[in-house]
N, C-alpha and C. Protein backbone atom coordinates (compact mmCIF):
# COMPACT_ATOMS: atom_id res chain seq x y z
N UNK A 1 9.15 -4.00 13.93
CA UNK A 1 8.65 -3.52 12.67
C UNK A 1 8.67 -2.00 12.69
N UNK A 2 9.27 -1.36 11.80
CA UNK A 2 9.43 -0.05 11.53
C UNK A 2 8.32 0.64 10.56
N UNK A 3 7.71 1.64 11.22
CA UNK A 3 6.41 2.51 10.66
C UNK A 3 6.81 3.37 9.79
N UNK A 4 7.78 3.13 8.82
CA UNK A 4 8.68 4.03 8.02
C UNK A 4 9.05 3.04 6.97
N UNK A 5 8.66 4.01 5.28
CA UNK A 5 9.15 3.06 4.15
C UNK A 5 10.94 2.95 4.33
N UNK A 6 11.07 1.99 3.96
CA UNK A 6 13.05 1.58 4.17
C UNK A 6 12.66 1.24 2.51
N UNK A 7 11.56 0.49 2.10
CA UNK A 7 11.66 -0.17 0.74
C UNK A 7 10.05 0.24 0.40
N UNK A 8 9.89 -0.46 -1.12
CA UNK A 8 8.69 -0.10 -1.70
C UNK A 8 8.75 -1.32 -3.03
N UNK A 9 7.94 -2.24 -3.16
CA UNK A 9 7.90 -2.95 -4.31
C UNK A 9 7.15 -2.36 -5.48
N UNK A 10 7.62 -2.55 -6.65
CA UNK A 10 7.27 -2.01 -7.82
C UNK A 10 5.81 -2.01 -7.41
N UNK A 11 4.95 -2.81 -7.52
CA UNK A 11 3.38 -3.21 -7.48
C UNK A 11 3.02 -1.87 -6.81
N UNK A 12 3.67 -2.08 -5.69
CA UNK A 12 3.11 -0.88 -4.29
C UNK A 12 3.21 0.22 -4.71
N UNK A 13 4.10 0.45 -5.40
CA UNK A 13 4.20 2.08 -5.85
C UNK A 13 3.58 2.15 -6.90
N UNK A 14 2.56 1.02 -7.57
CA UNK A 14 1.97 1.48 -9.06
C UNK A 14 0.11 1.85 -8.42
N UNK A 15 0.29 0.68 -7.40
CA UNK A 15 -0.62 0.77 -6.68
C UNK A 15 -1.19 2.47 -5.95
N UNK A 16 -0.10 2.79 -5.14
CA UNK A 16 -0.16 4.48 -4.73
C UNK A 16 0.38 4.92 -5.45
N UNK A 17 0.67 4.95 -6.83
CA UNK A 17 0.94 6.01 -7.61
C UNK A 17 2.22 6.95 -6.94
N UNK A 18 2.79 6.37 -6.82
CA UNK A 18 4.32 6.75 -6.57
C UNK A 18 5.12 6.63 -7.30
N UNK A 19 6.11 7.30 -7.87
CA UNK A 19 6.33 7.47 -9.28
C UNK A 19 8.27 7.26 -8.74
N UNK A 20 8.51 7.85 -7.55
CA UNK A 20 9.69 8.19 -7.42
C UNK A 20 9.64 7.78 -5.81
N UNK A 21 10.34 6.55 -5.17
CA UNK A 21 10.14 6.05 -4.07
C UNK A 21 11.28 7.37 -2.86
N UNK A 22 12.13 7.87 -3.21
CA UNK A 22 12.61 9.12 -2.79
C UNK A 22 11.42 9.79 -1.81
N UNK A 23 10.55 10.33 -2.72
CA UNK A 23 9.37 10.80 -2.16
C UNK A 23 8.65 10.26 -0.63
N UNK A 24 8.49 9.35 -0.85
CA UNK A 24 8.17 8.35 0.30
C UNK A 24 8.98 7.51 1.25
N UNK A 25 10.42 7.79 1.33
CA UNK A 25 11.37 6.72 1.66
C UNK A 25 11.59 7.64 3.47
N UNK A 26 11.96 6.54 4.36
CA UNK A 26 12.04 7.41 5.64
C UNK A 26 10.67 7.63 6.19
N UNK A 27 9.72 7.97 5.25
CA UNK A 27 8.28 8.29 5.78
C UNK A 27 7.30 7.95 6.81
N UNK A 28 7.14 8.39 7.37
CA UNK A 28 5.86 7.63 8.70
C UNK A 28 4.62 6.91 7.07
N UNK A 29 4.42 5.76 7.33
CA UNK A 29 3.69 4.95 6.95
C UNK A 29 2.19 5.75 6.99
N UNK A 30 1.61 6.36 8.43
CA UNK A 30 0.23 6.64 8.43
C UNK A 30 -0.10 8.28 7.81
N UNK A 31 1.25 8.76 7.67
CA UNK A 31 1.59 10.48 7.03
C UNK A 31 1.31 10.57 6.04
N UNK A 32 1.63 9.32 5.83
CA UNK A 32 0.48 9.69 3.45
C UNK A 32 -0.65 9.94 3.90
N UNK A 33 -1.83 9.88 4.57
CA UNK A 33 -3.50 10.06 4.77
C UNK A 33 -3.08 11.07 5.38
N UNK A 34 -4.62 11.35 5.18
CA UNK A 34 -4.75 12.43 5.97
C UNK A 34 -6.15 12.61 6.45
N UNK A 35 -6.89 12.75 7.15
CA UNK A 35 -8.53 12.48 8.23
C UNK A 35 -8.56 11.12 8.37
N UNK A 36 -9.65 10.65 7.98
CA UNK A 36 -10.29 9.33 8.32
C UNK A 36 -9.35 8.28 7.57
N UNK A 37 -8.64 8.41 6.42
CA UNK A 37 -7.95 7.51 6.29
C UNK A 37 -6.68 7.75 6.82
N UNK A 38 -6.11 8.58 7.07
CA UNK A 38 -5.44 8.49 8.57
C UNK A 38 -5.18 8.01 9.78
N UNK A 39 -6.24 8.05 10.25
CA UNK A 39 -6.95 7.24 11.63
C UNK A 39 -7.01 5.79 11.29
N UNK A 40 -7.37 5.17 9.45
CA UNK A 40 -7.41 3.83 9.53
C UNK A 40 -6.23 3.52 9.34
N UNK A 41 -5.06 4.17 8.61
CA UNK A 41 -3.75 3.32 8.60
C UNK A 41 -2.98 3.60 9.85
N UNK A 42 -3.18 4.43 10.81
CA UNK A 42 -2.70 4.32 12.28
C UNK A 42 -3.45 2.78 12.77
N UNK A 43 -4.83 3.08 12.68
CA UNK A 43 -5.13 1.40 13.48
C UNK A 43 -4.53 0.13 12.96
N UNK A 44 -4.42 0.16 11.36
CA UNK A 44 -3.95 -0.72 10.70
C UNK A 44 -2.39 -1.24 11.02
N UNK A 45 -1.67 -0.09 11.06
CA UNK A 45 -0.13 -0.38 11.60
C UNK A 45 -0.20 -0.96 13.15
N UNK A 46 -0.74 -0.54 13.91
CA UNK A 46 -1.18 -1.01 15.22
C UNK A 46 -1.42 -2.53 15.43
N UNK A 47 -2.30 -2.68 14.55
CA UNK A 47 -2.98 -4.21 14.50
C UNK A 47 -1.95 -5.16 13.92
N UNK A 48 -0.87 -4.78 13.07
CA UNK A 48 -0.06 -5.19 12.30
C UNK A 48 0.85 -5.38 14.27
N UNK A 49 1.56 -4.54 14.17
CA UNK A 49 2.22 -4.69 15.48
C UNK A 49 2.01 -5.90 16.53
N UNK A 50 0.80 -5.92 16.48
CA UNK A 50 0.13 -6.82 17.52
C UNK A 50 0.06 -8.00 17.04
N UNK A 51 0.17 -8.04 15.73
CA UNK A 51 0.49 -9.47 15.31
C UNK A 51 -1.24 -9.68 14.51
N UNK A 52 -2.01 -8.92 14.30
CA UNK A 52 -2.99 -9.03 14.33
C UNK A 52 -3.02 -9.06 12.41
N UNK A 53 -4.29 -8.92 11.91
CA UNK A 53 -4.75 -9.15 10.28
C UNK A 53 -3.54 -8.76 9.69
């Protein structure tokens, strides 16, 4: 599993307000936050990895 958008479904980007998936494409996944929600989408991708929630 790659920690980088390759894709983005319509929903997801209405959801984060992403207007233009360009913007976000290639991206480290946990690089949109920044402090504490930072730290949770690092654990979150992690847990994902592991097979976990």
């Amino acid at each position: 599993m790659s920690r980088t958008h390759a894709r983005m479904r319509e929903g997801g980007m209405q959801v984060m307000e992403v207007d233009d998936f360009g913007v976000v494409e290639g991206r480290c996944w946990p690089d949109l936050w920044r402090g504490e929600e930072h730290t949770k989408s690092v654990a979150a991708v992690e847990e994902a990895l592991r097979g976990g929630k």
